[in-house]
Protein backbone atom coordinates (compact mmCIF):
# COMPACT_ATOMS: atom_id res chain seq x y z
CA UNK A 1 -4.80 18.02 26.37
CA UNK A 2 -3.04 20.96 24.46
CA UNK A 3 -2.07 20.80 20.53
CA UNK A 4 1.36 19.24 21.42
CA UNK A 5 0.56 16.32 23.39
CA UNK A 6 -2.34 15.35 21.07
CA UNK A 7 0.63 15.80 17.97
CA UNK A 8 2.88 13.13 20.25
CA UNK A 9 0.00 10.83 20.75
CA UNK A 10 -1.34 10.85 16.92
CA UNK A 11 2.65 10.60 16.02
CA UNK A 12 2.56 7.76 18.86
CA UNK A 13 -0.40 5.56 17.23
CA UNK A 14 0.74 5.82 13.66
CA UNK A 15 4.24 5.00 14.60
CA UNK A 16 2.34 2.06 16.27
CA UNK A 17 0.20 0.82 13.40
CA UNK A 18 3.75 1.06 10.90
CA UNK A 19 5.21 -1.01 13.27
CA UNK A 20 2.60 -3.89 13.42
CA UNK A 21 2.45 -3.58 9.30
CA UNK A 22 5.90 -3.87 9.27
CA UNK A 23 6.27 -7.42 11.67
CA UNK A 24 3.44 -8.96 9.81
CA UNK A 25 4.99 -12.30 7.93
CA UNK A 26 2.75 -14.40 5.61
CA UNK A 27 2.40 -17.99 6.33
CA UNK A 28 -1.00 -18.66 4.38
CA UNK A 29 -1.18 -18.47 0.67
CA UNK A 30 -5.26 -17.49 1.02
CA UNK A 31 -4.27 -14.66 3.07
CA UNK A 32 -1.44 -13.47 0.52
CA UNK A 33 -3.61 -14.55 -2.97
CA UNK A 34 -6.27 -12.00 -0.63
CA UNK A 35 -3.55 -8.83 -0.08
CA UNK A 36 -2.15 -9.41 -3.10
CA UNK A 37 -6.02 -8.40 -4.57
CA UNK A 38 -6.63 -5.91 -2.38
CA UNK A 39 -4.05 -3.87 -2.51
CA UNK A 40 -3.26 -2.08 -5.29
CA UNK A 41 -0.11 -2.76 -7.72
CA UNK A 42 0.46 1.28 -8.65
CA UNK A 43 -1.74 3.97 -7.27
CA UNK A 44 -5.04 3.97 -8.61
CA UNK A 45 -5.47 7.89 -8.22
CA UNK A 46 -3.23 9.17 -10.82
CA UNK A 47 -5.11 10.73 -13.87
CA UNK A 48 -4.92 12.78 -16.81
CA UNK A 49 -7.82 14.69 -18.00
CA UNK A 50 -7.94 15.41 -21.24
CA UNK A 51 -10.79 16.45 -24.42
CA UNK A 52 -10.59 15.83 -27.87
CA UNK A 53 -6.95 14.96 -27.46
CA UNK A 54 -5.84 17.92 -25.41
CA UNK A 55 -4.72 17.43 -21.77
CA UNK A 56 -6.82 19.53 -19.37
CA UNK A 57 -5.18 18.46 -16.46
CA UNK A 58 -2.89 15.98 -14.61
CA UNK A 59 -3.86 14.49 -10.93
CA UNK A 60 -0.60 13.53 -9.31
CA UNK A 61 -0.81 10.18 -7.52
CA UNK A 62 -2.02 10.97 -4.22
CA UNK A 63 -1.06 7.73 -2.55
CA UNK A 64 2.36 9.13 -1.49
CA UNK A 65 -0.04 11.68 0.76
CA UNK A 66 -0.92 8.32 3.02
CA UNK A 67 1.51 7.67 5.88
CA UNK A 68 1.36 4.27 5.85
CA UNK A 69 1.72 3.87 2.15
CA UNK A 70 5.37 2.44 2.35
CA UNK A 71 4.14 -0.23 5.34
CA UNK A 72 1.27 -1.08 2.44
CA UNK A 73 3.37 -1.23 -0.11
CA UNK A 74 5.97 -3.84 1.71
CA UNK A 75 2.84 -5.59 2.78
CA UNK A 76 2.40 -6.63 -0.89
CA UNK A 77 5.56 -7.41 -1.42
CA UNK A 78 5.65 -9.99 1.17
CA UNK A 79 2.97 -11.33 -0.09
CA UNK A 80 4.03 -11.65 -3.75
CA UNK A 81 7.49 -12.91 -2.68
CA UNK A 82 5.38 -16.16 -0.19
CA UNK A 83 3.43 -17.08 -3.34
CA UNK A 84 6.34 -17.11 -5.73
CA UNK A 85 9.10 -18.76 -3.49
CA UNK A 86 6.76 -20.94 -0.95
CA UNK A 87 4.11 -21.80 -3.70
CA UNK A 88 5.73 -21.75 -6.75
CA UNK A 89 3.14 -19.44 -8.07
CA UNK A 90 3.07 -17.49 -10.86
CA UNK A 91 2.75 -13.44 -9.52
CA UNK A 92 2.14 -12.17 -12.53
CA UNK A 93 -1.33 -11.93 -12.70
CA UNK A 94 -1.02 -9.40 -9.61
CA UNK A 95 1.13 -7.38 -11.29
């Protein structure tokens, strides 16, 4: 298998996986309370280093690096928007 078919066939799979993110729908407030946990509300990479009040350095959030970040992202928000319209629950302690 040369470089460009294995490019097509990784391009193929993740293209894939988005696809099943994307058509998941939440019918189970367990399963939702559970994503809604899991994943994160902002990226949990992003850092500044700094000593005695002087900033060393900044990490960018790296999250954005992750191909299926957006899929992840809408993931949670389906989630949140089950428990707050179907359950009347209050999101905010996801948030």
């Amino acid at each position: 298998m040369n470089l460009s078919n294995q490019a097509q066939l990784n391009n193929s799979l993740l293209n894939q996986i988005r696809y099943q993110l994307e058509s998941i729908e939440i019918h189970d407030n367990k399963l939702a309370r559970l994503l809604c946990k899991v994943i994160p509300s902002h990226c949990p990479f992003e850092r500044t280093v700094s000593i005695l009040g002087r900033t060393l350095f900044h990490i960018p959030p790296l999250c954005k690096l992750n191909p299926l970040y957006e899929q992840i992202v809408s993931l949670r928000f389906k989630c949140l928007v089950y428990l707050a319209d179907e359950c009347g629950e209050d999101v905010t302690k996801y948030c």
